[in-house]
PDB file of N, CA and C in Angstrom:
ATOM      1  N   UNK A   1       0.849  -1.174   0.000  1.00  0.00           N
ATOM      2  CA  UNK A   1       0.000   0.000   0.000  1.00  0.00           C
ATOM      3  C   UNK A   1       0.891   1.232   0.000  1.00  0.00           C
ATOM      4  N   UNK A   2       0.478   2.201  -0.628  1.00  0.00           N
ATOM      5  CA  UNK A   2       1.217   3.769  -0.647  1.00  0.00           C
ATOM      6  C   UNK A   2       0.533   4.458   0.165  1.00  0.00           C
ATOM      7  N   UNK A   3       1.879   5.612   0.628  1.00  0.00           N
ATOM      8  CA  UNK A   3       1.716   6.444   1.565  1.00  0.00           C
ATOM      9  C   UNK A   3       1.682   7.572   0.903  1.00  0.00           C
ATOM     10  N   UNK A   4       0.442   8.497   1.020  1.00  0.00           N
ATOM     11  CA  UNK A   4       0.755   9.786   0.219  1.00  0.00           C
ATOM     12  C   UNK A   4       0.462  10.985   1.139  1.00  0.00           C
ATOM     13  N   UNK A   5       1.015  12.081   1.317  1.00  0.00           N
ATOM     14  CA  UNK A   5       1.225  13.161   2.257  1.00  0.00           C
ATOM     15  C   UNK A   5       0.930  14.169   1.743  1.00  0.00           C
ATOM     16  N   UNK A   6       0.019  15.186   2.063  1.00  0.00           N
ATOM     17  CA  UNK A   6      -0.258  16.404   1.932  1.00  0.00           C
ATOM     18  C   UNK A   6      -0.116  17.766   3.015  1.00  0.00           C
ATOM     19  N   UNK A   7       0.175  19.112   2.072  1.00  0.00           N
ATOM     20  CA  UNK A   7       0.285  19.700   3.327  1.00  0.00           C
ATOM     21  C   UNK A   7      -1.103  20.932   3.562  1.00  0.00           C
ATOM     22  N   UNK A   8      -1.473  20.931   4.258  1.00  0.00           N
ATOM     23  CA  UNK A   8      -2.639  21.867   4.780  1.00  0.00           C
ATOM     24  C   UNK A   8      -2.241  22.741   5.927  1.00  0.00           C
ATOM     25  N   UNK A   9      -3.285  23.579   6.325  1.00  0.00           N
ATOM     26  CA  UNK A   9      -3.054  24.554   7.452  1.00  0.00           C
ATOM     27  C   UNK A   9      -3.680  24.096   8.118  1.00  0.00           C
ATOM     28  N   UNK A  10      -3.621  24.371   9.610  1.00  0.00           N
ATOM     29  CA  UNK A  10      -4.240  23.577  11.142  1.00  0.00           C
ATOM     30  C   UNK A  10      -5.883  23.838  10.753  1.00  0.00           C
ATOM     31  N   UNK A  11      -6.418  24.907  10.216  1.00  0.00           N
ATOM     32  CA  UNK A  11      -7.855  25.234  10.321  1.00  0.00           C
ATOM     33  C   UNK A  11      -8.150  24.022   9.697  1.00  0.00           C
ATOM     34  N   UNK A  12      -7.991  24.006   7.974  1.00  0.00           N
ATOM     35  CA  UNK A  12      -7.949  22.871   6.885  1.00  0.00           C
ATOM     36  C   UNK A  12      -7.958  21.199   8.048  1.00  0.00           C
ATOM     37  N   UNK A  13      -7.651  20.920   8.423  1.00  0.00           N
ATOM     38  CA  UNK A  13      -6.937  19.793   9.365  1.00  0.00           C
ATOM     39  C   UNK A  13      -8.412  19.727  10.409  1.00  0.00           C
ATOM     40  N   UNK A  14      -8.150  20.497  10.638  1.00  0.00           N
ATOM     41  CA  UNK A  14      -9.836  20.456  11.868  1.00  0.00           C
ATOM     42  C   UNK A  14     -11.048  20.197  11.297  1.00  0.00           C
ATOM     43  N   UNK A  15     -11.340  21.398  10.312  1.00  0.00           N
ATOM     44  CA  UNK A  15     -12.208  20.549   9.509  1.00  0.00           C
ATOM     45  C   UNK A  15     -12.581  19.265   8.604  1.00  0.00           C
ATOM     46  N   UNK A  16     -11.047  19.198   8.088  1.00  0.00           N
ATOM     47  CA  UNK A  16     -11.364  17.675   7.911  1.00  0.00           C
ATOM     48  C   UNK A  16     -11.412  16.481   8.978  1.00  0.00           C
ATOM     49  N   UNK A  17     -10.441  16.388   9.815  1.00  0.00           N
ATOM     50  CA  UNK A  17     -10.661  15.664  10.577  1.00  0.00           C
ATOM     51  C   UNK A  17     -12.539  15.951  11.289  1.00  0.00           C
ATOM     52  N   UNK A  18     -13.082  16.632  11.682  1.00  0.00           N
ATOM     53  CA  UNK A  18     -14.701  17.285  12.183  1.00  0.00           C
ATOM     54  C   UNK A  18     -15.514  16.516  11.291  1.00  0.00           C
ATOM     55  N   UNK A  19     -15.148  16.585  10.068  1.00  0.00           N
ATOM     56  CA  UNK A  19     -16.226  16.448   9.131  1.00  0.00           C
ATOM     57  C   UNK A  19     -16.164  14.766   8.849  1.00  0.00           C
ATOM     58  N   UNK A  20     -14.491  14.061   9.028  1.00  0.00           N
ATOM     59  CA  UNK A  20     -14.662  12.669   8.753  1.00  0.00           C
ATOM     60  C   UNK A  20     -15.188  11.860   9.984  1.00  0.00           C
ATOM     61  N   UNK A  21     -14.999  12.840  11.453  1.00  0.00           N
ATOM     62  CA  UNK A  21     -15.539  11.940  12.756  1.00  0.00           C
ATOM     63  C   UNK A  21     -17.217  12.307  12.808  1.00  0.00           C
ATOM     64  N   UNK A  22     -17.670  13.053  11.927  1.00  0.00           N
ATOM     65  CA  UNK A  22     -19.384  13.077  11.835  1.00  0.00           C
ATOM     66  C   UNK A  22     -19.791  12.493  10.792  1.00  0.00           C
ATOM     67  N   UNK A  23     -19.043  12.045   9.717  1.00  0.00           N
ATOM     68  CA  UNK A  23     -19.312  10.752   8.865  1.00  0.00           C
ATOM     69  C   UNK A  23     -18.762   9.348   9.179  1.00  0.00           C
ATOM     70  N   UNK A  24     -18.390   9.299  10.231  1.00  0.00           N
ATOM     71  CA  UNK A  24     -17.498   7.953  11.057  1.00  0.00           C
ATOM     72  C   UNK A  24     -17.269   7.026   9.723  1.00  0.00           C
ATOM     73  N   UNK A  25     -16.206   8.360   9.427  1.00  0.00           N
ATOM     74  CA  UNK A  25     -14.988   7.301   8.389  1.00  0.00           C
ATOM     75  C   UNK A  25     -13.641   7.705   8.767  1.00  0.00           C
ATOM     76  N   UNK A  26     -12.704   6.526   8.497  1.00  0.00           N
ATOM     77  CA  UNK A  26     -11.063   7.944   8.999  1.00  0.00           C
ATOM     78  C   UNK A  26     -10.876   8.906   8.204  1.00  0.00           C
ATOM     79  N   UNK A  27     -10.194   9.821   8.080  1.00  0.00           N
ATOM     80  CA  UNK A  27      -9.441  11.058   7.108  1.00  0.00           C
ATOM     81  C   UNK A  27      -8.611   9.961   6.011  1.00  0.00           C
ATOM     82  N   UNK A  28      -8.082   9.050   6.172  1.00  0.00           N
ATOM     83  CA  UNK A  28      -7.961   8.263   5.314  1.00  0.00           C
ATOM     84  C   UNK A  28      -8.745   7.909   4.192  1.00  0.00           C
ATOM     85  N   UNK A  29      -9.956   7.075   4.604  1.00  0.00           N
ATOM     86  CA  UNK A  29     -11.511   7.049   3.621  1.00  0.00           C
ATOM     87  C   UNK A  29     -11.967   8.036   3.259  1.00  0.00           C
ATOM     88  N   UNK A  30     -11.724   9.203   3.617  1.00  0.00           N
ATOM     89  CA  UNK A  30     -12.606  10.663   3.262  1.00  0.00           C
ATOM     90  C   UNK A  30     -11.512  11.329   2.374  1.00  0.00           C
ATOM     91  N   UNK A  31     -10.654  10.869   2.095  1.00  0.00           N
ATOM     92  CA  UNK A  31      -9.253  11.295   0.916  1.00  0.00           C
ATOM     93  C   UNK A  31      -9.722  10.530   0.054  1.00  0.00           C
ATOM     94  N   UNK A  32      -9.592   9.150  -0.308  1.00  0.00           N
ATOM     95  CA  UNK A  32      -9.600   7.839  -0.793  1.00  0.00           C
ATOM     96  C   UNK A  32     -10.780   8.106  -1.903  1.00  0.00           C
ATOM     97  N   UNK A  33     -11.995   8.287  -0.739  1.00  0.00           N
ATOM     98  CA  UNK A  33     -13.680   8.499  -1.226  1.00  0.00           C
ATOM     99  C   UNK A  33     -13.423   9.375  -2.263  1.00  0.00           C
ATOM    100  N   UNK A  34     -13.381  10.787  -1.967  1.00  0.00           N
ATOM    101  CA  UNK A  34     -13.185  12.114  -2.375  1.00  0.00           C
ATOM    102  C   UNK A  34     -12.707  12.684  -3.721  1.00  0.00           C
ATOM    103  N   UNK A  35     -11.213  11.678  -3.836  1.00  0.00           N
ATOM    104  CA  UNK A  35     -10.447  11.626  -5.184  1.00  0.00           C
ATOM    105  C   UNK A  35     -10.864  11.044  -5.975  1.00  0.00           C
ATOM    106  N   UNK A  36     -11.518   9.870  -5.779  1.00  0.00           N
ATOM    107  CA  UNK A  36     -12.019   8.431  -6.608  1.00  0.00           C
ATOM    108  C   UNK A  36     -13.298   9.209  -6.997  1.00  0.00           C
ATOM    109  N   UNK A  37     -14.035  10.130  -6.332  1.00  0.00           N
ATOM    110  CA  UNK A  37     -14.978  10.242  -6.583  1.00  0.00           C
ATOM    111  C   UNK A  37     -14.648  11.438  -8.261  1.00  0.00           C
ATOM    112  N   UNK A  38     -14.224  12.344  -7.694  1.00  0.00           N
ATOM    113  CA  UNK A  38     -13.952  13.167  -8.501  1.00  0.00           C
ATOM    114  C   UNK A  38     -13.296  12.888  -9.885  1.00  0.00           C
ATOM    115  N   UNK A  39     -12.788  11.811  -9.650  1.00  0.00           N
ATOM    116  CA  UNK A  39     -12.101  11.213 -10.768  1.00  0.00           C
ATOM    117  C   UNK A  39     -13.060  10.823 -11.547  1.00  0.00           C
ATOM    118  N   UNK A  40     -14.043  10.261 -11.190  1.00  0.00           N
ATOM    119  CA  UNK A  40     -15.078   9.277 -11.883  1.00  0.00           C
ATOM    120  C   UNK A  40     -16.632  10.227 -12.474  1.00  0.00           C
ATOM    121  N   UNK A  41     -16.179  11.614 -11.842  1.00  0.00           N
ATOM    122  CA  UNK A  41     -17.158  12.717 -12.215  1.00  0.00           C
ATOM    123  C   UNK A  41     -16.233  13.146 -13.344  1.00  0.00           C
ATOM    124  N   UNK A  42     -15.079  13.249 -13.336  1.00  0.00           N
ATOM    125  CA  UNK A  42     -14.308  13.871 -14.834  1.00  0.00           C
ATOM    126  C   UNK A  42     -14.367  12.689 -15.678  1.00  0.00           C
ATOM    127  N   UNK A  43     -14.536  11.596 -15.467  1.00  0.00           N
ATOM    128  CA  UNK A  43     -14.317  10.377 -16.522  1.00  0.00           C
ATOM    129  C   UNK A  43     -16.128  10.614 -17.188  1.00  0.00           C
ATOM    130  N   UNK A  44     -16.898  10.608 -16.265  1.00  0.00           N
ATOM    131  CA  UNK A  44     -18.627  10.700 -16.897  1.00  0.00           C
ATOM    132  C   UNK A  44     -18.234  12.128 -17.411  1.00  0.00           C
ATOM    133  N   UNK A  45     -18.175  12.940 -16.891  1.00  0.00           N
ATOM    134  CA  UNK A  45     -18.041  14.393 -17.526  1.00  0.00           C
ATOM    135  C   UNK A  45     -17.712  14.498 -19.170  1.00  0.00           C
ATOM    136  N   UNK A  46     -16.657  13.792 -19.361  1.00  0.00           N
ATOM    137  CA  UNK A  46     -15.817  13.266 -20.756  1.00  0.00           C
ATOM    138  C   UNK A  46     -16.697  12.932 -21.486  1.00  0.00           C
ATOM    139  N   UNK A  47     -17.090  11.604 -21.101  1.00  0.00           N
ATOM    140  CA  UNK A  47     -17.896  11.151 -21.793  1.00  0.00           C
ATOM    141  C   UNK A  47     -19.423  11.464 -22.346  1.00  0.00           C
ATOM    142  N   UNK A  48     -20.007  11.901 -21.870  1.00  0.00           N
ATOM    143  CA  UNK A  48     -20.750  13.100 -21.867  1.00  0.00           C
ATOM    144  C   UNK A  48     -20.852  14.024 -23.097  1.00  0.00           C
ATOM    145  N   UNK A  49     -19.227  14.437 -23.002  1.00  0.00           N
ATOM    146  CA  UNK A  49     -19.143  15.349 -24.216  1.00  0.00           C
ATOM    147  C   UNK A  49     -19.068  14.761 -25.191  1.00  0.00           C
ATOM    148  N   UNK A  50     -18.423  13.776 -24.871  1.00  0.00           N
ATOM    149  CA  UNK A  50     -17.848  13.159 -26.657  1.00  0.00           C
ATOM    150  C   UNK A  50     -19.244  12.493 -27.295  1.00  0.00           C
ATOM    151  N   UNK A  51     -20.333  12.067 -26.581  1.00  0.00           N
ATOM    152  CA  UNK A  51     -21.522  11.705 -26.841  1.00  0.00           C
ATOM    153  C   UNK A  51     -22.534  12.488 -27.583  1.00  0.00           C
ATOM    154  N   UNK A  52     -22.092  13.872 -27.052  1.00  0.00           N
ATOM    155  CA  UNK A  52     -22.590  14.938 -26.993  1.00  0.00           C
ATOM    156  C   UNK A  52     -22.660  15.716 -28.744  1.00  0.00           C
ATOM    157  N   UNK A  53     -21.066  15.997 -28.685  1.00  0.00           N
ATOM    158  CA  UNK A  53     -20.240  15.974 -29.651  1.00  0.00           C
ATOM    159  C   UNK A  53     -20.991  14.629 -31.241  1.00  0.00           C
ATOM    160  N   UNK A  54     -20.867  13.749 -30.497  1.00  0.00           N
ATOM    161  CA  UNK A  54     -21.011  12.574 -31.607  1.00  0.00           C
ATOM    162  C   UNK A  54     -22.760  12.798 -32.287  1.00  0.00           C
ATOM    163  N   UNK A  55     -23.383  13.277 -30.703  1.00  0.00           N
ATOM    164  CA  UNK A  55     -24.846  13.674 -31.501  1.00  0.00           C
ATOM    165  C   UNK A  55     -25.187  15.080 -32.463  1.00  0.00           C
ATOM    166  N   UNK A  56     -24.538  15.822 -32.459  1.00  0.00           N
ATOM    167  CA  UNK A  56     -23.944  16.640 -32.453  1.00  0.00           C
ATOM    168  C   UNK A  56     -24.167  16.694 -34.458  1.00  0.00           C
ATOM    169  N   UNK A  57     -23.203  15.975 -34.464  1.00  0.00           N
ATOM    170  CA  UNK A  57     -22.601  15.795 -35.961  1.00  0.00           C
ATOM    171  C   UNK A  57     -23.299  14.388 -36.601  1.00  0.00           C
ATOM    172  N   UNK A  58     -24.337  13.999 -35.594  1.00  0.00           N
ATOM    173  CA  UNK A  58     -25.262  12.763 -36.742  1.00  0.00           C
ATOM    174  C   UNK A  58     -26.488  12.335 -35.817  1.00  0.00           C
ATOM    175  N   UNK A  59     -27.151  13.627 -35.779  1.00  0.00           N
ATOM    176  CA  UNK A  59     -28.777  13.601 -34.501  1.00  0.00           C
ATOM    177  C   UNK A  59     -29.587  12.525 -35.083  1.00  0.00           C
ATOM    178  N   UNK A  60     -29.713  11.645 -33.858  1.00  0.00           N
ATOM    179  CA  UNK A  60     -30.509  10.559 -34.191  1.00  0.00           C
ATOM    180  C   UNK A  60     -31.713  10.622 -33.044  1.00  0.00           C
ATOM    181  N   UNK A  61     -33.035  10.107 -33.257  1.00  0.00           N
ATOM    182  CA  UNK A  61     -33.742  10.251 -32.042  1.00  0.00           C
ATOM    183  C   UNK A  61     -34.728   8.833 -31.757  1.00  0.00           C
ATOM    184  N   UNK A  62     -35.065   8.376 -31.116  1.00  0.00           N
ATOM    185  CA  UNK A  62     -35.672   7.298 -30.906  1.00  0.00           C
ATOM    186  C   UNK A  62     -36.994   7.663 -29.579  1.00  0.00           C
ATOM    187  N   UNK A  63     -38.052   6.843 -30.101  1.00  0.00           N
ATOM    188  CA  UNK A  63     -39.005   6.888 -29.157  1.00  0.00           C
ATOM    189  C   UNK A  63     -39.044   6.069 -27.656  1.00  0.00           C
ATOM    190  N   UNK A  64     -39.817   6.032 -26.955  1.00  0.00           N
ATOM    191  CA  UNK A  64     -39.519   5.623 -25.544  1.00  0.00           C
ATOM    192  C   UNK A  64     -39.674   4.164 -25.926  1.00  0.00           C
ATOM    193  N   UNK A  65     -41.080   3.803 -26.701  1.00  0.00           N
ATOM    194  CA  UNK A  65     -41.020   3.031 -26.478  1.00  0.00           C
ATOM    195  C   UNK A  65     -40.113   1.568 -27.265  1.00  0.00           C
ATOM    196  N   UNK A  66     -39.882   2.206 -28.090  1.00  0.00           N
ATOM    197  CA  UNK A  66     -38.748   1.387 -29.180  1.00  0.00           C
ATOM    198  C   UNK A  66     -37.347   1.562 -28.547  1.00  0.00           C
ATOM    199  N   UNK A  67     -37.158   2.332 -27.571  1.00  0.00           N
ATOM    200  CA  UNK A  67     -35.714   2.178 -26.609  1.00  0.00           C
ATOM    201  C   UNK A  67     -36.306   1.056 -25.718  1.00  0.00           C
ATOM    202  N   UNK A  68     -37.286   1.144 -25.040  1.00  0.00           N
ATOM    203  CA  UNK A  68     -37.607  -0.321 -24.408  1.00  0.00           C
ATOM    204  C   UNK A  68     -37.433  -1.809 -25.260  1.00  0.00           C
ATOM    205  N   UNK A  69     -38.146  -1.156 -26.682  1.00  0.00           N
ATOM    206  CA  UNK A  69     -38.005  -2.673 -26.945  1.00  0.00           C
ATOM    207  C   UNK A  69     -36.349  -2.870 -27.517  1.00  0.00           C
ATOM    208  N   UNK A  70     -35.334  -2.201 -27.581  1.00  0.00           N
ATOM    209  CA  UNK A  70     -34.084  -2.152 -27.650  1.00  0.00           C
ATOM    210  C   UNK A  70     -33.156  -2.747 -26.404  1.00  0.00           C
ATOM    211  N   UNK A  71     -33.984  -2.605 -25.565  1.00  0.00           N
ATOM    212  CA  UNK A  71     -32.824  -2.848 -24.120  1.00  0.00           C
ATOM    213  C   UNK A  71     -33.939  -4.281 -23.797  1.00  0.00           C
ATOM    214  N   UNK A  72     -34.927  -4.517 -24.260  1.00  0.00           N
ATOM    215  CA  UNK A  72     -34.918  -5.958 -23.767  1.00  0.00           C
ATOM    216  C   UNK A  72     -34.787  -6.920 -25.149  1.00  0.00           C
ATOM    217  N   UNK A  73     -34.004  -6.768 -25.826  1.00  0.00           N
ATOM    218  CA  UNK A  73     -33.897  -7.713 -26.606  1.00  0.00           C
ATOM    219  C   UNK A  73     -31.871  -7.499 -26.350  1.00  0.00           C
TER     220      UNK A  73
END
């Protein structure tokens, strides 16, 4: 496992530590959570666009109910 170190100011430090002992997780899990999370909001974010983008340049549209019968077959 890696050790990774950051530096903050004592206020920064209180509040995190405050905020991870009223979500009873360590400051460990509330780093861990936090990054992963954000990471995975820029990865959907991306994708998103390029979808976006792709409709963009060849608009296609489909009805509700012919997307149903699409996802159960």
């Amino acid at each position: 496992m890696t050790v990774v170190s950051l530096r903050i100011d004592n206020q920064e430090d209180q509040l995190i530590k405050e905020y991870a002992k009223a979500n009873n997780i360590s400051v460990s899990a509330l780093f861990r959570n936090s990054v992963l999370e954000k990471i995975e909001d820029e990865i959907d974010l991306s994708l998103y666009n390029q979808a976006m983008s792709e409709h963009k340049e060849n608009p296609q549209s489909i009805s509700f109910e012919d997307m149903l019968k699409e996802l159960a077959d």
